[in-house]
Structure formats: structure tokens, C-alpha cells
C-alpha atoms as a PDB file:
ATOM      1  CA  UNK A   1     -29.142  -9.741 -23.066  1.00  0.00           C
ATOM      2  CA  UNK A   2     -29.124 -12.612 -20.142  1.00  0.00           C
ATOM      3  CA  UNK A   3     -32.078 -11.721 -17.481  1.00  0.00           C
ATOM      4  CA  UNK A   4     -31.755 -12.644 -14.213  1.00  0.00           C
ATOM      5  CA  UNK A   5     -34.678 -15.094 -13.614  1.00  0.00           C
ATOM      6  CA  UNK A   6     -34.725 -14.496  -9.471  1.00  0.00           C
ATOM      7  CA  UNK A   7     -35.241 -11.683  -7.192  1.00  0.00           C
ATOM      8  CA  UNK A   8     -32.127 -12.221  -6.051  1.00  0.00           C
ATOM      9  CA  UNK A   9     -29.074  -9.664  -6.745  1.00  0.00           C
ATOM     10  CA  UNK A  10     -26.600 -12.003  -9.193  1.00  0.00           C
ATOM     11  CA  UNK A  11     -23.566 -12.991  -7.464  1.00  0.00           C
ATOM     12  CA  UNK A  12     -21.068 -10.346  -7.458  1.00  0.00           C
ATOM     13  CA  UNK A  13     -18.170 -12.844  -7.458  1.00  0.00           C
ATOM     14  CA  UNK A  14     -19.439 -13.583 -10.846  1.00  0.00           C
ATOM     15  CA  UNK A  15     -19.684 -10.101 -12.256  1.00  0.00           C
ATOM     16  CA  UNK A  16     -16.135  -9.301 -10.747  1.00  0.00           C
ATOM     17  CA  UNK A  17     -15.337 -12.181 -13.049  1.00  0.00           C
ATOM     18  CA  UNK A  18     -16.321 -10.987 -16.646  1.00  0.00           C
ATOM     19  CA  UNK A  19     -14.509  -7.487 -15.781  1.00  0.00           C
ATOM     20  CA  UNK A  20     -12.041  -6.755 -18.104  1.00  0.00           C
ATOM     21  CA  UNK A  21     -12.335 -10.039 -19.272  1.00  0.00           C
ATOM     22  CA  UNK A  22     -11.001 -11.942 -16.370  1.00  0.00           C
ATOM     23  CA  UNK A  23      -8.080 -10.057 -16.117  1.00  0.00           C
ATOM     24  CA  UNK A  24      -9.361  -7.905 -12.845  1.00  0.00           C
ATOM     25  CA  UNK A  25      -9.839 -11.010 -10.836  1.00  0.00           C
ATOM     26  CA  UNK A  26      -6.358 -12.856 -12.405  1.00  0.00           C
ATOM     27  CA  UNK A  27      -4.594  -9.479 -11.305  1.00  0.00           C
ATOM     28  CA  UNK A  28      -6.571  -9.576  -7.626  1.00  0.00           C
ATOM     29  CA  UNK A  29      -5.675 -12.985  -7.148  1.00  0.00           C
ATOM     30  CA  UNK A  30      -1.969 -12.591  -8.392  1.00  0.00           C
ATOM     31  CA  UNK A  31      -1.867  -9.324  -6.378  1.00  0.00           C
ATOM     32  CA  UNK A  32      -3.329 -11.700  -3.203  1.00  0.00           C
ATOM     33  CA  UNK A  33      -0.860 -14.232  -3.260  1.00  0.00           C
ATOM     34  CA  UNK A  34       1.840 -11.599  -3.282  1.00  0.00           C
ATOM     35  CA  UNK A  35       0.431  -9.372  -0.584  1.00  0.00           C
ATOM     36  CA  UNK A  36       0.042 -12.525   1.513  1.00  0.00           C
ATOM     37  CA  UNK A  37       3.263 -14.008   0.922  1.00  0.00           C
ATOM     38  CA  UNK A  38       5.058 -10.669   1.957  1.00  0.00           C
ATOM     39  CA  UNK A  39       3.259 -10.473   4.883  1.00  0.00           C
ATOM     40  CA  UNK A  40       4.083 -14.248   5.782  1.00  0.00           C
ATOM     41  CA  UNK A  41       8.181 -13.017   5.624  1.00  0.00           C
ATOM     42  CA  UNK A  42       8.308  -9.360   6.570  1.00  0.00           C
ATOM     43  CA  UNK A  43       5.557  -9.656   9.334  1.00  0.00           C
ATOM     44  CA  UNK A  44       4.203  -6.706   8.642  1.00  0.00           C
ATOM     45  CA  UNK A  45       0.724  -5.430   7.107  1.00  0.00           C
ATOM     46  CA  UNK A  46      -0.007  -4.967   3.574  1.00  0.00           C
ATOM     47  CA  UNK A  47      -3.492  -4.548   2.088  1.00  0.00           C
ATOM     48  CA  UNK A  48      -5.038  -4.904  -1.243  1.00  0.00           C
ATOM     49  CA  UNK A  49      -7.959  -2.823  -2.103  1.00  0.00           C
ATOM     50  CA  UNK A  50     -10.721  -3.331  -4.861  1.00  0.00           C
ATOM     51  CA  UNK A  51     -12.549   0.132  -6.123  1.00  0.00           C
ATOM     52  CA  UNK A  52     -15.231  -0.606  -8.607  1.00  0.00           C
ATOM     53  CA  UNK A  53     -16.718   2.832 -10.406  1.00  0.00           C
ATOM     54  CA  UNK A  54     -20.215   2.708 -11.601  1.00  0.00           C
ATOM     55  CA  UNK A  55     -21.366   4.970 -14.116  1.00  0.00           C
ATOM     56  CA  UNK A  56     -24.255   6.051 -16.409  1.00  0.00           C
ATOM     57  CA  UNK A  57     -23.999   4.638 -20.230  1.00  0.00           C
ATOM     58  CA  UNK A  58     -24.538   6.433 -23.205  1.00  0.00           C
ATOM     59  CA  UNK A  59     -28.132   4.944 -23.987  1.00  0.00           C
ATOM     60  CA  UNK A  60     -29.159   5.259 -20.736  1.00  0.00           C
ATOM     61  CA  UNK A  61     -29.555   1.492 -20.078  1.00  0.00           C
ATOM     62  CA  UNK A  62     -26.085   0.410 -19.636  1.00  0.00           C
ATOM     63  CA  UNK A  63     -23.760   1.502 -17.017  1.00  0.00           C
ATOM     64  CA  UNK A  64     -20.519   1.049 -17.528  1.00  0.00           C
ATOM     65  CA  UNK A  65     -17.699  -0.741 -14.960  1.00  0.00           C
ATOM     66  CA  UNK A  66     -14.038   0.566 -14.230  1.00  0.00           C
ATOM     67  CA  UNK A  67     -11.815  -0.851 -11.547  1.00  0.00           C
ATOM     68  CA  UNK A  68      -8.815   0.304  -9.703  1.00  0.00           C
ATOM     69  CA  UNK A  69      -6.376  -2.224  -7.755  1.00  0.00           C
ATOM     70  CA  UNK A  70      -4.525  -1.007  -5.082  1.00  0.00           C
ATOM     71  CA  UNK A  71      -1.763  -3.003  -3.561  1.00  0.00           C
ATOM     72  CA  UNK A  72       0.493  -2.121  -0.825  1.00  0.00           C
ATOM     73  CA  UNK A  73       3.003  -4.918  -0.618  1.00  0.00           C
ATOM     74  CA  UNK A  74       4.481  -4.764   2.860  1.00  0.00           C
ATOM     75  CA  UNK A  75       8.425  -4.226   3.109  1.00  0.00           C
ATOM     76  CA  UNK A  76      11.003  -5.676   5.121  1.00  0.00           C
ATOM     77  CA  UNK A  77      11.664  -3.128   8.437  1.00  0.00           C
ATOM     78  CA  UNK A  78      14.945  -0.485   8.170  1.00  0.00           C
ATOM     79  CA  UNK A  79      17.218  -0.064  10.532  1.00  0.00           C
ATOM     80  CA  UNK A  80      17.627   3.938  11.683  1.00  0.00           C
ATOM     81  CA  UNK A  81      20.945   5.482  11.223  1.00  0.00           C
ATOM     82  CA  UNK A  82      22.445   8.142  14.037  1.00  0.00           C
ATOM     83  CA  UNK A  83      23.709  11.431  12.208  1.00  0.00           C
ATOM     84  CA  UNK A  84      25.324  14.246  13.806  1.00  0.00           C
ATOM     85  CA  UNK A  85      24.600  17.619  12.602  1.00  0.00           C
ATOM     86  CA  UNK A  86      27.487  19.854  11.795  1.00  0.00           C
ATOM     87  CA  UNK A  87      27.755  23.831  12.111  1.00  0.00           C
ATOM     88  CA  UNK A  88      25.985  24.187   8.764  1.00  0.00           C
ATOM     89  CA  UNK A  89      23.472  22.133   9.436  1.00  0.00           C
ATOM     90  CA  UNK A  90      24.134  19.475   7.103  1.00  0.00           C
ATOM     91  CA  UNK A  91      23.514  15.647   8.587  1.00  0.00           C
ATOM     92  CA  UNK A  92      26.945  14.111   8.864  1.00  0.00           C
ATOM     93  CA  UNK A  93      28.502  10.355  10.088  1.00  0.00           C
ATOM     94  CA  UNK A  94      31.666  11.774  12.094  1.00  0.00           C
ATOM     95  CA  UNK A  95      31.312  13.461  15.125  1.00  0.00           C
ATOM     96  CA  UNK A  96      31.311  17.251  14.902  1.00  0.00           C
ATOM     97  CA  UNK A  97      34.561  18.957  16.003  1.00  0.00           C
ATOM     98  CA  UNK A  98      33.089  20.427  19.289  1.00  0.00           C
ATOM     99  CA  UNK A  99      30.982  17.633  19.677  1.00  0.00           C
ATOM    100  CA  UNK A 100      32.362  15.638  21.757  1.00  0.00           C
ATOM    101  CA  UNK A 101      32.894  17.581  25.032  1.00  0.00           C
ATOM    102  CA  UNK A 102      28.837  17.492  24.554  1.00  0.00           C
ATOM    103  CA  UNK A 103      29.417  13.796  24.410  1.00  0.00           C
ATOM    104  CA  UNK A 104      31.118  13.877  28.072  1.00  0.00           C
ATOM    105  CA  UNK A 105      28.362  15.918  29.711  1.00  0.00           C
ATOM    106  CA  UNK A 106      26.347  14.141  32.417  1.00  0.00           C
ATOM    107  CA  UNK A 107      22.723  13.514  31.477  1.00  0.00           C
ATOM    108  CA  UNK A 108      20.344  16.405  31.403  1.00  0.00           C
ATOM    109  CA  UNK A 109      22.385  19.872  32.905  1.00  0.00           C
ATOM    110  CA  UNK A 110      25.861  21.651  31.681  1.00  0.00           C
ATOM    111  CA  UNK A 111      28.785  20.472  33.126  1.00  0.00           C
END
């Protein structure tokens, strides 16, 4: 086993690394460059988030690493669509029958 020969924590970018391999930073820096690139075209926020567990080994001088990735990859916006609501209370595209003397009513009092 390596020892670090300095007071001086080693560099976490190097640790992060020789997780998993390489494969957790290949899948942060894929998972970057598509977080970023949404964001570039929707205009809208996404994140990316890193979680690194630390626990106790076996032996009791190990500890042992697990990641999580989180990715939110920002969408384009939807556009809202109007429903009526009929007598049954089911959301529907036509106007009620009914519905449209409500429709004719001046702003904010019965007719």
C-alpha cells in the first residue's frame, strides 16, 4: 500500500479517479456534457450531483467507497392546455352544455 509522503490530504480529483475503475468520473463527465448541453437548448436548469458514501471495512483499516450520480437533465418547457370540467367532473376539450351562458357573463358578478 502507496503512503502519502506529505501532510497534505491527496488530491481528491485523483481518488474520484480510481473509483470504480474510472468509470465514476467517465459517467460524471458524460453525464456533464449532457446536462450542459441541455441546458445550452432548453434554457432551463439541470444539475448533476456527486454523493460519495464512506464506510468502515471489514479489517478495520480499509473503508470502503460507493457513489451515487444524480442527473437531472433539464427538459424543453410544455405548453398548458385549457379543460372544461363537465357535470361529472371529468376534464373535457368541448365546452360543457350550460357552459357557455357562463362564457357571456361580464367579469366578476352574475348577470
Amino acid at each position: 500500500m502507496a503512503e502519502h509522503p506529505s501532510d497534505e490530504p491527496r488530491d481528491f480529483a485523483v481518488v474520484l479517479c480510481e473509483l470504480s475503475r474510472g468509470t465514476t468520473n467517465a459517467l460524471l463527465s458524460k453525464f456533464l456534457r449532457d446536462v450542459t448541453a441541455a441546458v445550452k437548448e432548453t434554457q432551463n436548469k439541470g444539475s448533476l450531483t456527486f454523493t460519495l458514501e464512506v464506510a468502515p471495512g471489514e479489517d478495520g483499516d480499509t473503508v470502503i467507497f460507493t457513489d451515487k450520480i444524480g442527473v437531472k437533465v433539464p427538459q424543453h418547457d410544455r405548453k398548458a392546455t385549457l379543460f372544461f370540467v363537465n357535470r361529472q367532473g371529468d376534464p373535457v376539450r368541448d365546452i360543457p352544455q350550460g357552459a357557455d351562458l357562463l362564457l357571456n357573463q361580464p367579469m366578476g358578478g352574475a348577470a
